[in-house]
Protein backbone atom coordinates (compact mmCIF):
# COMPACT_ATOMS: atom_id res chain seq x y z
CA UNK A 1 80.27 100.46 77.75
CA UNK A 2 77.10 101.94 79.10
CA UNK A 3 75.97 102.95 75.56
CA UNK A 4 75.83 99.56 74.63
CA UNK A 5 74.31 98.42 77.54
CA UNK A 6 71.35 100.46 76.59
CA UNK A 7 71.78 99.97 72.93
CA UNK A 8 71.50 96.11 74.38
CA UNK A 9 68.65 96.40 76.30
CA UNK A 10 66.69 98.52 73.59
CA UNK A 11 67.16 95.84 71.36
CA UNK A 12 66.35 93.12 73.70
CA UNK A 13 63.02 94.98 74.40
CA UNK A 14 62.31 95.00 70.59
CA UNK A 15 62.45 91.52 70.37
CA UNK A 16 60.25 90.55 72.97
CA UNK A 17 57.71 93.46 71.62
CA UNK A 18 58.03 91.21 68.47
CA UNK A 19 57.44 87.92 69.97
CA UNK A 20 54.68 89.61 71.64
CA UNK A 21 52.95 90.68 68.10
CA UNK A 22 53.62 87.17 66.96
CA UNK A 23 51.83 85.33 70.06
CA UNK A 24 48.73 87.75 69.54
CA UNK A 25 48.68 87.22 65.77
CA UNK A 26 48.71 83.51 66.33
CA UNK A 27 46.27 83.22 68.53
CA UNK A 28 43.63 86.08 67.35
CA UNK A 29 45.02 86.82 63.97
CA UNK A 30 43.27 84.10 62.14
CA UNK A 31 46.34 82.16 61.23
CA UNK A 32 45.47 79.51 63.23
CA UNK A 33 44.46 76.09 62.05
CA UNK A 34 42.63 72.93 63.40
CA UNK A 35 46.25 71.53 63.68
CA UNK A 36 47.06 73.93 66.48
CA UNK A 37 44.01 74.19 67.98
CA UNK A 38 43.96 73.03 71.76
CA UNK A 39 42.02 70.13 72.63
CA UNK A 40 39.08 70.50 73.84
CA UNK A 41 38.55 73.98 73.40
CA UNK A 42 35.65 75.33 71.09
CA UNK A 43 36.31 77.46 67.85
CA UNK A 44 34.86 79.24 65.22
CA UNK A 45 35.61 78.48 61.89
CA UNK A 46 36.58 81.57 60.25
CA UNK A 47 37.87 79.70 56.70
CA UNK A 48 38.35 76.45 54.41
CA UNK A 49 41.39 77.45 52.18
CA UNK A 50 40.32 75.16 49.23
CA UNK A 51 39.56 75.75 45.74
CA UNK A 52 37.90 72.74 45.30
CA UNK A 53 33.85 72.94 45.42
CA UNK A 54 33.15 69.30 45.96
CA UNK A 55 35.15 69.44 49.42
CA UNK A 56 33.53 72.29 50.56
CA UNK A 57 30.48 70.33 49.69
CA UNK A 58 31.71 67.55 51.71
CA UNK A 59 32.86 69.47 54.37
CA UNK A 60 29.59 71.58 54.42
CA UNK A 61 27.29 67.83 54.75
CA UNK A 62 29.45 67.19 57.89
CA UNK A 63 28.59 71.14 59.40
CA UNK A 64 31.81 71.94 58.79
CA UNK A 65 31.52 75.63 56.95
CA UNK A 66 32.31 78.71 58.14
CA UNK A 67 30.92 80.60 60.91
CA UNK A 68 30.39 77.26 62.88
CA UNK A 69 31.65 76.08 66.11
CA UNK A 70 34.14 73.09 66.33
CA UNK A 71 36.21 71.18 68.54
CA UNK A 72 39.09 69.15 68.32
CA UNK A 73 38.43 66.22 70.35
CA UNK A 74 41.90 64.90 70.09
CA UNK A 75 45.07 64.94 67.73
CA UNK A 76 46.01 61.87 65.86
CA UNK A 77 49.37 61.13 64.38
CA UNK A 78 47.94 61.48 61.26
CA UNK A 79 44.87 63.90 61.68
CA UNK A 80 42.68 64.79 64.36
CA UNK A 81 39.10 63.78 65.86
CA UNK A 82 36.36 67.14 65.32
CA UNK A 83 33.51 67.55 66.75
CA UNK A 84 30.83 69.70 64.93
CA UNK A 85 27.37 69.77 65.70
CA UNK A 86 26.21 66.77 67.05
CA UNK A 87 28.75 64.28 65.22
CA UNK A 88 32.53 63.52 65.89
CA UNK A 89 34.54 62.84 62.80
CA UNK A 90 38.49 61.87 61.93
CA UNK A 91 40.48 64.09 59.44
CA UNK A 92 43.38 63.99 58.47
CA UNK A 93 45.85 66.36 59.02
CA UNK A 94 45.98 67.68 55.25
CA UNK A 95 42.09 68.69 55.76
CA UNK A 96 43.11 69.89 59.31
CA UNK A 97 45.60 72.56 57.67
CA UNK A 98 43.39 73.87 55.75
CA UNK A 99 40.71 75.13 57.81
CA UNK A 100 41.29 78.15 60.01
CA UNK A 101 40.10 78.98 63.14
C-alpha cells in the first residue's frame, strides 16, 4: 500500500510538471494568438499564418506585420477591437486566429 502511495504521488507530480510545460508554452512559446490575448495588455506580433499576399498587404497598410506592437482593446463575439499604432480597428475572429503573438 505504501508503494502505491508513492507510485501515486510520482505520478501526480508528473502531471502537474506537465501542466506546468503547457502554461509556459502557452504563454511564451509563441502559440498564442490575438484570440487569447488579454485585454489590454501590449504584444508583439511574432507571425501572420497566411499564405495569401494580398492580406498580408492589407494587414501590413493597417501596421499590422510582424515585429510590431498590438493591443487588443476588447473581444467581440465575433472578433476583437486592435489597436496598432495610432489606429483601433475590428477583426474578426478568423483574422484574430491567425496572427500570433
Amino acid at each position: 500500500n505504501r508503494h502505491n502511495n508513492i507510485v501515486y504521488i510520482k505520478h501526480e507530480l508528473a502531471i502537474a510538471n506537465l501542466l506546468l510545460l503547457l502554461c509556459y508554452l502557452f504563454w511564451e512559446g509563441s502559440v498564442m494568438t490575438l484570440v487569447d490575448a488579454i485585454e489590454g495588455e501590449e504584444y508583439k506580433i511574432k507571425n501572420i499564418d497566411t499564405q495569401d499576399d494580398e492580406l498580408k498587404s492589407f494587414l501590413f497598410t493597417l501596421g499590422c506585420y510582424e515585429g510590431e506592437s498590438i493591443t487588443v482593446v476588447s473581444h467581440l463575439k465575433g472578433g476583437c477591437t486592435i489597436s496598432v499604432k495610432d489606429g483601433r480597428y475590428n477583426i474578426d475572429k478568423g483574422l484574430a486566429k491567425i496572427i500570433y503573438i
